[in-house]
N, C-alpha and C. Protein backbone atom coordinates (compact mmCIF):
# COMPACT_ATOMS: atom_id res chain seq x y z
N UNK A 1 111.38 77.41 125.72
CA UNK A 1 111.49 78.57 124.87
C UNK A 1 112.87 79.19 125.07
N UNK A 2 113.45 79.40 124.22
CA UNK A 2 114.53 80.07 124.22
C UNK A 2 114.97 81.30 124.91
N UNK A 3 115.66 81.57 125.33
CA UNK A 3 115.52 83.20 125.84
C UNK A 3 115.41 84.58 125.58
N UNK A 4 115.89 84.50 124.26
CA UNK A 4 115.62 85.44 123.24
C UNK A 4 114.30 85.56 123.01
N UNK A 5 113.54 84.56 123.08
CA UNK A 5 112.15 84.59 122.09
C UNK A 5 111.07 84.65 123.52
N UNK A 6 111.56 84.74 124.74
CA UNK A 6 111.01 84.95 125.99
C UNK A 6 111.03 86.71 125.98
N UNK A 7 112.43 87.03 125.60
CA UNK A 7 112.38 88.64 125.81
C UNK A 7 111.70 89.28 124.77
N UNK A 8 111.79 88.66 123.43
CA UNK A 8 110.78 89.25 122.69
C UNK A 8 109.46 89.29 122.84
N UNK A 9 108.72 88.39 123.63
CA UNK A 9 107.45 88.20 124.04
C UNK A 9 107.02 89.08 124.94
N UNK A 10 107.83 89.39 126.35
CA UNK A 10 107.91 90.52 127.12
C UNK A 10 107.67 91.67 126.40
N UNK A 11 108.97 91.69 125.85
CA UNK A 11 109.09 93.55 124.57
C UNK A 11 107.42 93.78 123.77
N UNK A 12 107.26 92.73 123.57
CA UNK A 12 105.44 92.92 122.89
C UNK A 12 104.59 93.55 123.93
N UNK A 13 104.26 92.57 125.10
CA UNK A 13 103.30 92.79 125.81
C UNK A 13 104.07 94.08 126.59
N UNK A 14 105.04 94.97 126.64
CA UNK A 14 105.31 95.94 127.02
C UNK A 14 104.92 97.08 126.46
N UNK A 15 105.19 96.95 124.99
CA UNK A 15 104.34 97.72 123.87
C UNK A 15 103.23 98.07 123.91
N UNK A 16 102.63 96.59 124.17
CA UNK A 16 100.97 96.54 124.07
C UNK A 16 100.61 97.70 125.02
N UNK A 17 100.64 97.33 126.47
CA UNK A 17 100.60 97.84 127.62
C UNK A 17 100.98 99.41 127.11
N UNK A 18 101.88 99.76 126.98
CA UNK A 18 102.45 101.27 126.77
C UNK A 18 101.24 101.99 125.49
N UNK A 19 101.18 101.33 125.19
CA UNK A 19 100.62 101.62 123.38
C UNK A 19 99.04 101.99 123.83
N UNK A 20 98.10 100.79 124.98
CA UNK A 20 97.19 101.37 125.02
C UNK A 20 96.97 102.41 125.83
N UNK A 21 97.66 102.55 126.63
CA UNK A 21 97.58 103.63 128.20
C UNK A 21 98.11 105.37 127.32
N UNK A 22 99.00 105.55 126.51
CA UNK A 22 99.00 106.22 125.29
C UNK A 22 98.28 106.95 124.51
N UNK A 23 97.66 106.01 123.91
CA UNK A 23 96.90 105.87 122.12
C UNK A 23 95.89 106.97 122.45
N UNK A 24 95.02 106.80 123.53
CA UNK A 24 93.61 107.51 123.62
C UNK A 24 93.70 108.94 123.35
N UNK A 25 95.00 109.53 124.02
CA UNK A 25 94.87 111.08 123.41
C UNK A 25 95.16 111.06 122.07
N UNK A 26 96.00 110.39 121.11
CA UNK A 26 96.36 110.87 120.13
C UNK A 26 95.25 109.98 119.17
N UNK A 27 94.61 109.16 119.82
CA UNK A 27 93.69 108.28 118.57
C UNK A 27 92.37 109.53 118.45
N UNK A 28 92.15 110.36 119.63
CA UNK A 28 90.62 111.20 119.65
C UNK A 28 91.65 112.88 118.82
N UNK A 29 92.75 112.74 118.98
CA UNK A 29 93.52 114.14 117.79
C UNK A 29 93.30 113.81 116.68
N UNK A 30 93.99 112.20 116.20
CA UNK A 30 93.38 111.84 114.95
C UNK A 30 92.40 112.20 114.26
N UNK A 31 91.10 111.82 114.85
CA UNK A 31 89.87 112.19 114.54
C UNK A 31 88.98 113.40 114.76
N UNK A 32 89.61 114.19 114.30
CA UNK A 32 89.09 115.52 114.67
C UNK A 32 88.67 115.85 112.83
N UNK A 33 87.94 116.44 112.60
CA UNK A 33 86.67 116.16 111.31
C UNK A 33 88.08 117.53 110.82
N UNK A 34 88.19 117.10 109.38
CA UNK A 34 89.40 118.05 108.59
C UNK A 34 88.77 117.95 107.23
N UNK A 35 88.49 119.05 106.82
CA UNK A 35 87.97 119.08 105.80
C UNK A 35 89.24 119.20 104.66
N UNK A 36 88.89 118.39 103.29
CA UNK A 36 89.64 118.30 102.25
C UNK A 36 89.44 119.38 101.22
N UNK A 37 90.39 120.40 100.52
CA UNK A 37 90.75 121.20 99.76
C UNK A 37 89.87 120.43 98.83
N UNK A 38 89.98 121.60 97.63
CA UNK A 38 89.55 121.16 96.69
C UNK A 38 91.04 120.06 95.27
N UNK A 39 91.79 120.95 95.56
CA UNK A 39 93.08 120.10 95.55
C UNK A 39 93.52 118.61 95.70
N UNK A 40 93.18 118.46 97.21
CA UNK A 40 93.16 117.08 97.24
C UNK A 40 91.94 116.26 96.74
N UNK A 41 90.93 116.85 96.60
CA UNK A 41 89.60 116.23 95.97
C UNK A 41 90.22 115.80 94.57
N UNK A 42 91.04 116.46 93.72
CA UNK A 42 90.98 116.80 92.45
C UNK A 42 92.11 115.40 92.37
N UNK A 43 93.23 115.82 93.18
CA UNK A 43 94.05 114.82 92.75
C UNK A 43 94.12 113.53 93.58
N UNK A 44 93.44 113.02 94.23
CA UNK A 44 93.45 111.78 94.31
C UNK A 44 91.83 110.88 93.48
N UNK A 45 91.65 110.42 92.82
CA UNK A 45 90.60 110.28 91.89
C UNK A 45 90.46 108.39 92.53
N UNK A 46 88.95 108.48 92.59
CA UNK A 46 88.62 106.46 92.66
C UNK A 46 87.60 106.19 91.78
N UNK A 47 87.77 105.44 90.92
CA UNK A 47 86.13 105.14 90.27
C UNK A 47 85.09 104.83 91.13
N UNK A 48 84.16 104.32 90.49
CA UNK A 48 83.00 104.04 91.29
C UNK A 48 82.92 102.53 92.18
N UNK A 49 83.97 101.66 91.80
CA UNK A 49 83.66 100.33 92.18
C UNK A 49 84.78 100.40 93.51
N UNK A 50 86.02 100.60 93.18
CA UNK A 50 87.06 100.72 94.11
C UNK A 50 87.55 101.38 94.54
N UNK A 51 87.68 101.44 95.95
CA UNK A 51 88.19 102.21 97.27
C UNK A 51 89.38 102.87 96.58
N UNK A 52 90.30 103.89 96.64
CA UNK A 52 91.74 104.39 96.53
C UNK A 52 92.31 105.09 98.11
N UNK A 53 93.39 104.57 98.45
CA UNK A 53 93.97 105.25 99.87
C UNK A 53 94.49 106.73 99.33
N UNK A 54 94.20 107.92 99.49
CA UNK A 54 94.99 108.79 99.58
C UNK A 54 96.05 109.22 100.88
N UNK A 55 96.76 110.07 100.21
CA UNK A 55 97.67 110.01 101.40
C UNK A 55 98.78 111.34 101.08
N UNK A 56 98.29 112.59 101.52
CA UNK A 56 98.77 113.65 101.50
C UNK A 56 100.15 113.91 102.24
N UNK A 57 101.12 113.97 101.72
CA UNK A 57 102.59 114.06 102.65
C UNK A 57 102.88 115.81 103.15
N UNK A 58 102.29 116.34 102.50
CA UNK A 58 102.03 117.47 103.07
C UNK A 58 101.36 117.96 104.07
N UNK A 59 100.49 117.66 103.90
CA UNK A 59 99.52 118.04 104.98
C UNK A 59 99.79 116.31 106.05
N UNK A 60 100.27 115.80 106.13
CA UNK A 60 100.39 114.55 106.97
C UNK A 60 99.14 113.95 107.64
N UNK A 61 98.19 113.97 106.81
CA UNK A 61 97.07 113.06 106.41
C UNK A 61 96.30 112.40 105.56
N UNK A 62 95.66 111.26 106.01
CA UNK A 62 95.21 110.03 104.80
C UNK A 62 93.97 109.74 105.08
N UNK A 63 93.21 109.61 103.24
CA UNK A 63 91.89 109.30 103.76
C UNK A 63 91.28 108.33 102.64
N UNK A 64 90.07 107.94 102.42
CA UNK A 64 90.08 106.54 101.55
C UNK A 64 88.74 107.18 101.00
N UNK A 65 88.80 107.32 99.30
CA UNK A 65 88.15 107.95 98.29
C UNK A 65 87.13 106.59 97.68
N UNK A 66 85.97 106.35 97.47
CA UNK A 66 85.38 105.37 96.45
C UNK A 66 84.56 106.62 95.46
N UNK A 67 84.63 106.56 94.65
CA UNK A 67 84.10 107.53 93.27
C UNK A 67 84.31 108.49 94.23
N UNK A 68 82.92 109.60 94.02
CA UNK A 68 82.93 111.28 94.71
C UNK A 68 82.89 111.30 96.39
N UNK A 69 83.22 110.07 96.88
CA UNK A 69 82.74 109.91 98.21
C UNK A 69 84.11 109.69 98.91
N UNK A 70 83.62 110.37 100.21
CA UNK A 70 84.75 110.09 101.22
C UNK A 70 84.63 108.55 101.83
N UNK A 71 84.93 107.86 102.04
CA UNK A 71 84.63 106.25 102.79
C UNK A 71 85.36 106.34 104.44
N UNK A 72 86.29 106.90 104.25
CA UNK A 72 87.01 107.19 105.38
C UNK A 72 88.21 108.04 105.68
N UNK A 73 86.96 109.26 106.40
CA UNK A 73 87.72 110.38 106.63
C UNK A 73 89.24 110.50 106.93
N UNK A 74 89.20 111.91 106.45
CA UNK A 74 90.81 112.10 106.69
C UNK A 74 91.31 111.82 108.48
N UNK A 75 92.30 111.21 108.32
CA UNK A 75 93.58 110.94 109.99
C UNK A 75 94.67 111.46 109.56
N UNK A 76 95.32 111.78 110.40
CA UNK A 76 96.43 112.12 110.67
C UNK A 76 97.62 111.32 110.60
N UNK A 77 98.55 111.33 109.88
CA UNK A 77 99.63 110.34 109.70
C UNK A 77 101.30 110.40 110.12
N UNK A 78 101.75 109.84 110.22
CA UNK A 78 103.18 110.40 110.28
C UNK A 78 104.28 109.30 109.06
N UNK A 79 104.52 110.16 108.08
CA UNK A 79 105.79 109.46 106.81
C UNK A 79 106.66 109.73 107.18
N UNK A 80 107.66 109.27 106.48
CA UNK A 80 109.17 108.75 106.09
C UNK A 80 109.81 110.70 106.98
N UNK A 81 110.91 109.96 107.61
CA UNK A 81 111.96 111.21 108.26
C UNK A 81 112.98 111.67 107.06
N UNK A 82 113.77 112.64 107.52
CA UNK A 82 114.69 113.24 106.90
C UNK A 82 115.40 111.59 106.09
N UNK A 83 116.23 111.96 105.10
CA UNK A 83 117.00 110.50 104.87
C UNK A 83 115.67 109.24 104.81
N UNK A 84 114.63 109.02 105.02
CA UNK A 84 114.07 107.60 104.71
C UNK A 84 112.75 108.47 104.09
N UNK A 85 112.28 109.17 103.68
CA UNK A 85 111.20 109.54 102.75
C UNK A 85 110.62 108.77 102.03
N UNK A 86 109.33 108.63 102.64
CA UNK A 86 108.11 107.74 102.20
C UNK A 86 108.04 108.33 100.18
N UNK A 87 107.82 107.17 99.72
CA UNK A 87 108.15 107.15 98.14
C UNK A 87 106.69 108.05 97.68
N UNK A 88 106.84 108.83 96.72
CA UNK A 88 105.20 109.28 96.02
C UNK A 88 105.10 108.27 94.83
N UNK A 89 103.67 108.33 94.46
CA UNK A 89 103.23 107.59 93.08
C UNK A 89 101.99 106.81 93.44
N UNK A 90 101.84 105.96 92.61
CA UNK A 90 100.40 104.94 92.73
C UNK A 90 100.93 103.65 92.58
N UNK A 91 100.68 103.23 93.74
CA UNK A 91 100.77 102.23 93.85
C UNK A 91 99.91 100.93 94.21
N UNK A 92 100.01 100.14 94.49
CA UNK A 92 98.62 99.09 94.95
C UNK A 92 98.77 98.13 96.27
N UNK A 93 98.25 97.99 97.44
CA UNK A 93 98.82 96.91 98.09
C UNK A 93 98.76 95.91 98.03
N UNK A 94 99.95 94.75 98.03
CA UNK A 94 100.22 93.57 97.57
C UNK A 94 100.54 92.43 98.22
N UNK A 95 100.20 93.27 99.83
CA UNK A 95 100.38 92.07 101.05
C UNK A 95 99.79 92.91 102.23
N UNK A 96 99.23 92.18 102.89
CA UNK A 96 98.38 92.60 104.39
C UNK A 96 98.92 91.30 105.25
N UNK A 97 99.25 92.19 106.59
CA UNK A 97 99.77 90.87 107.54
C UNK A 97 99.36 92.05 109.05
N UNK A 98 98.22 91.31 109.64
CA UNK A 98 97.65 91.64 110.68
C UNK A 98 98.49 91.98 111.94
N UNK A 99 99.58 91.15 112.15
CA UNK A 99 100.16 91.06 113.44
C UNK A 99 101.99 90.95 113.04
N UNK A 100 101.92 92.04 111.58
CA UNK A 100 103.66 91.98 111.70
C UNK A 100 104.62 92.19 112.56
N UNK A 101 105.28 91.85 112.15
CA UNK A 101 107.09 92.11 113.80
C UNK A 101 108.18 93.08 112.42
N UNK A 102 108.91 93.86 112.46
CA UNK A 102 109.39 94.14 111.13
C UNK A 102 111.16 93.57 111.72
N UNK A 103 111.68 93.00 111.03
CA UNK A 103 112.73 92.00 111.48
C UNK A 103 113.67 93.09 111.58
N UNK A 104 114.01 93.57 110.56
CA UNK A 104 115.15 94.93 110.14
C UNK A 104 114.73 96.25 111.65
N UNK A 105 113.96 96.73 111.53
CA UNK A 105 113.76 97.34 112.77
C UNK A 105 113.05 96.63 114.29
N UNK A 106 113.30 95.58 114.04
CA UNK A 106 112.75 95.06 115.61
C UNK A 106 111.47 95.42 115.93
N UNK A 107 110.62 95.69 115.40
CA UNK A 107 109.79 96.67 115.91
C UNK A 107 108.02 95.93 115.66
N UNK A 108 107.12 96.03 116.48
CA UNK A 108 105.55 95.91 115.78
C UNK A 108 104.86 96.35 114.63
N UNK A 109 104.51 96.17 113.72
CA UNK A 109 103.44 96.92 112.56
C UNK A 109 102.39 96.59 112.47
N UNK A 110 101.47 96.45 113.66
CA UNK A 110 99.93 96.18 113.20
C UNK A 110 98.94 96.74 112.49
N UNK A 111 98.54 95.78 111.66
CA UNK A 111 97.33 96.41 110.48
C UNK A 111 98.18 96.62 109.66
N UNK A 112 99.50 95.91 109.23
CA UNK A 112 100.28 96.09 108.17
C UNK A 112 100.39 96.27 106.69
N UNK A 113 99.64 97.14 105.95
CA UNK A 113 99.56 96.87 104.22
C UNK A 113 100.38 97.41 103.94
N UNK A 114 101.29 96.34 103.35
CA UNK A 114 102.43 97.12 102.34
C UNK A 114 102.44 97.46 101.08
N UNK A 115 102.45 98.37 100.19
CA UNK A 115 102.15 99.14 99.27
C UNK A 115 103.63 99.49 97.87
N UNK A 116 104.94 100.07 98.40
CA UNK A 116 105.80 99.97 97.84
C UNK A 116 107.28 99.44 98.70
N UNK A 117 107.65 98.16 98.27
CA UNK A 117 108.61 97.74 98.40
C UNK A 117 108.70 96.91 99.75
N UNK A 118 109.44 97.69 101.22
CA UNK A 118 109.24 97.55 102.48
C UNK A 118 108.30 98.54 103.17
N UNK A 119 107.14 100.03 102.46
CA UNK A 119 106.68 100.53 103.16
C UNK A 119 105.31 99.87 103.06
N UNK A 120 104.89 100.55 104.12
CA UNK A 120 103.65 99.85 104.42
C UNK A 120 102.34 100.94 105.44
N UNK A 121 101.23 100.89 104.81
CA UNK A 121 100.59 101.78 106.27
C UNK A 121 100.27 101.16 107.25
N UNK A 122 100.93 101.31 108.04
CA UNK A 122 100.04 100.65 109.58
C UNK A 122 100.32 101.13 110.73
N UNK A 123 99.65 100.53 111.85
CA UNK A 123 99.57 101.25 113.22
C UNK A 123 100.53 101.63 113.99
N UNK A 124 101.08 102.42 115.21
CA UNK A 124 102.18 102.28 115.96
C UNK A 124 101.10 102.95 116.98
N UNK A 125 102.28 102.14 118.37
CA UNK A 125 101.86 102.57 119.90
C UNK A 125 102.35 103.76 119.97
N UNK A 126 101.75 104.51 120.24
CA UNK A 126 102.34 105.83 120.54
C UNK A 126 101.62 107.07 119.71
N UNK A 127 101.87 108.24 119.29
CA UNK A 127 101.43 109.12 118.99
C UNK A 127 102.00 109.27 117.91
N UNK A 128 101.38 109.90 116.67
CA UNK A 128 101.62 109.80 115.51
C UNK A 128 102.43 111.05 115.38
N UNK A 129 101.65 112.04 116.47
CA UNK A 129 102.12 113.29 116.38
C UNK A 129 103.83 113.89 116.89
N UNK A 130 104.49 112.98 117.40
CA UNK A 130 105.78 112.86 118.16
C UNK A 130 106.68 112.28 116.92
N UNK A 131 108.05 112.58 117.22
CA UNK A 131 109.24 111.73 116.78
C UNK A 131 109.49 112.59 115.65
N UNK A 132 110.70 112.27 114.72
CA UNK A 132 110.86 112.77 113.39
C UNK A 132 110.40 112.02 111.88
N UNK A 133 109.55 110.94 112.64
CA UNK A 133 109.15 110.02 111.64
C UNK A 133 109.52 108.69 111.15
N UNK A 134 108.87 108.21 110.15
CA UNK A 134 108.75 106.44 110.05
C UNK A 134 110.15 106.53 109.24
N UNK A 135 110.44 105.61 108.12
CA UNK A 135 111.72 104.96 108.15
C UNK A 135 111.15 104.69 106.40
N UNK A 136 109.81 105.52 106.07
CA UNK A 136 109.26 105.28 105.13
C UNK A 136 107.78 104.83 104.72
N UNK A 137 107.33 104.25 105.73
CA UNK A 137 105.89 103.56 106.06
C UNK A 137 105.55 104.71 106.36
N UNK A 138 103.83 104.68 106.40
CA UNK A 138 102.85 105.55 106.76
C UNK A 138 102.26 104.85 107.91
N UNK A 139 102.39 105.84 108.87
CA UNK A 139 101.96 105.54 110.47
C UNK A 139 100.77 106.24 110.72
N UNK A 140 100.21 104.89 111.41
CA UNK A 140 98.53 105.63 111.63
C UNK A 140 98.37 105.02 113.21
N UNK A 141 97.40 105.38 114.03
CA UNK A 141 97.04 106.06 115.09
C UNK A 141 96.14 103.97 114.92
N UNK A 142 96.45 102.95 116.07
CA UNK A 142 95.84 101.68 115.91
C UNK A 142 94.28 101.69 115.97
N UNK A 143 93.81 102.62 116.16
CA UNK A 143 92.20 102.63 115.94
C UNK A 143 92.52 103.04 114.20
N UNK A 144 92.68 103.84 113.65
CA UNK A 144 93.01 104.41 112.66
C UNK A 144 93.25 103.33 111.68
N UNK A 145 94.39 102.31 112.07
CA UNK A 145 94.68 101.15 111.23
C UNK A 145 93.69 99.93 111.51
N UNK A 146 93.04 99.79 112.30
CA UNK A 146 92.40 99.15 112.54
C UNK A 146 91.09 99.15 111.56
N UNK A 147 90.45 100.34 111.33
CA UNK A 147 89.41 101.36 110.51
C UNK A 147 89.67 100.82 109.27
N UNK A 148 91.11 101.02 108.95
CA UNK A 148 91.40 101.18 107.26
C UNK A 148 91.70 99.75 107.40
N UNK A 149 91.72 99.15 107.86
CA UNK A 149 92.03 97.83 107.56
C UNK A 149 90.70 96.65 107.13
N UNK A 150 89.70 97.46 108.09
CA UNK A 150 88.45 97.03 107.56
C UNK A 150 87.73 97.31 105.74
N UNK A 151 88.67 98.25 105.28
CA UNK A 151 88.09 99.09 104.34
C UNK A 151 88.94 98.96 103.29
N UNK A 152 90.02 98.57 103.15
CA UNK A 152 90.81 97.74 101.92
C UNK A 152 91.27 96.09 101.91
N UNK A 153 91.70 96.12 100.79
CA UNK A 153 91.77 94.55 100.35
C UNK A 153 93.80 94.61 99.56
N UNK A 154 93.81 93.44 99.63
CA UNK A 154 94.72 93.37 98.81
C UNK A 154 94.62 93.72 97.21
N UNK A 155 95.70 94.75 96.50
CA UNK A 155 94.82 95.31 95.39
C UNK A 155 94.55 96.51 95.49
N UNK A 156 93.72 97.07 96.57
CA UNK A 156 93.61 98.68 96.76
C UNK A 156 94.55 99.41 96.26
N UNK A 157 94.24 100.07 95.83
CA UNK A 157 95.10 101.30 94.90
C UNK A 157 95.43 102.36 96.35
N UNK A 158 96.86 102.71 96.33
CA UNK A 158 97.29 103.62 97.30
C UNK A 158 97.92 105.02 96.17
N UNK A 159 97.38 106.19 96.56
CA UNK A 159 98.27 107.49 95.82
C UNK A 159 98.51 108.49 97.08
N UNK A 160 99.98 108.11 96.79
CA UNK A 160 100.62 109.16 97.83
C UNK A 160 101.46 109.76 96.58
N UNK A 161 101.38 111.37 97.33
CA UNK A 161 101.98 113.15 96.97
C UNK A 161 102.48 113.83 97.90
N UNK A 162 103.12 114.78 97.22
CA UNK A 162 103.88 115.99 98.28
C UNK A 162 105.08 115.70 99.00
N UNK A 163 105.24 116.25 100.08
CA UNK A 163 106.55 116.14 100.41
C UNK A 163 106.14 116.71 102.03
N UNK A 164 106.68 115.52 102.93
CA UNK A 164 106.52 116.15 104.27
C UNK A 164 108.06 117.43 104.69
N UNK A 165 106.76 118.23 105.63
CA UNK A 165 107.52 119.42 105.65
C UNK A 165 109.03 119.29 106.51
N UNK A 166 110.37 119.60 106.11
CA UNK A 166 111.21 119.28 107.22
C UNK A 166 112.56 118.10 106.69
N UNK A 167 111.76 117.29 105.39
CA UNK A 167 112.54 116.36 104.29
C UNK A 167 113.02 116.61 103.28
């Protein structure tokens, strides 16, 4: 094995390691029961057959609508920083890759669905609640991506709004 691709293997299982010893406080903040406005009821809409991801940039949480029903409660998220602002609109996801590496940032994306362009929602080690934010992707808490990953398909309709506070 090369040596490069030795230190990248390390850099993973360092992650891993860091990511789970971590996660537990901010995966049980995640999930703390948040009730949805009537607002966001109104504007994120799913018919009856298919799931839709919402994904509030304001309030910096996401939750997954099928007709009048919640499927999976609102989490807590962290979008796009000053300068890389996660895109609004409707969009659909058009690729899922379980165990991404993202080449351009070096970095892990597990539970990867990408939605517009290079963003994508998926997991990070660490706390959602820290940093100044993703690079554009929607960051979720790896129990969190793990959840929603069970619960869309390629196709799922994603509607992200608003504007995180601070961008």
């Amino acid at each position: 094995m090369k040596k490069r691709s030795v230190m990248a293997v390390v850099l993973v299982l360092v992650v891993l390691v860091l990511g789970a010893l971590w996660a537990p406080g901010a995966e049980a903040a995640s999930r703390r029961a948040v009730r949805l406005s009537a607002t966001e009821l109104r504007h994120c809409r799913a018919d009856g057959q298919n799931p839709v991801v919402c994904v509030d940039l304001s309030a910096q949480r996401m939750w997954v609508m099928k007709g009048k029903s919640v499927v999976f409660a609102p989490v807590t998220v962290r979008s796009g920083r000053r300068g890389n602002i996660t895109r609004t609109g409707r969009f659909r996801i058009y690729w899922r890759h379980l165990h991404h590496w993202s080449t351009e940032y070096d970095s892990p994306m597990p539970y990867s669905q990408f939605f517009s362009g290079g963003e994508a929602l998926h997991g990070i080690y660490g706390n959602v609640h820290r940093g100044p934010g993703s690079y554009g992707c929607v960051n979720l808490t790896i129990h969190d991506a793990a959840h929603l990953w069970s619960v869309t398909r390629k196709g799922t309709l994603v509607e992200v709004w608003g504007r995180k506070p601070g961008t």
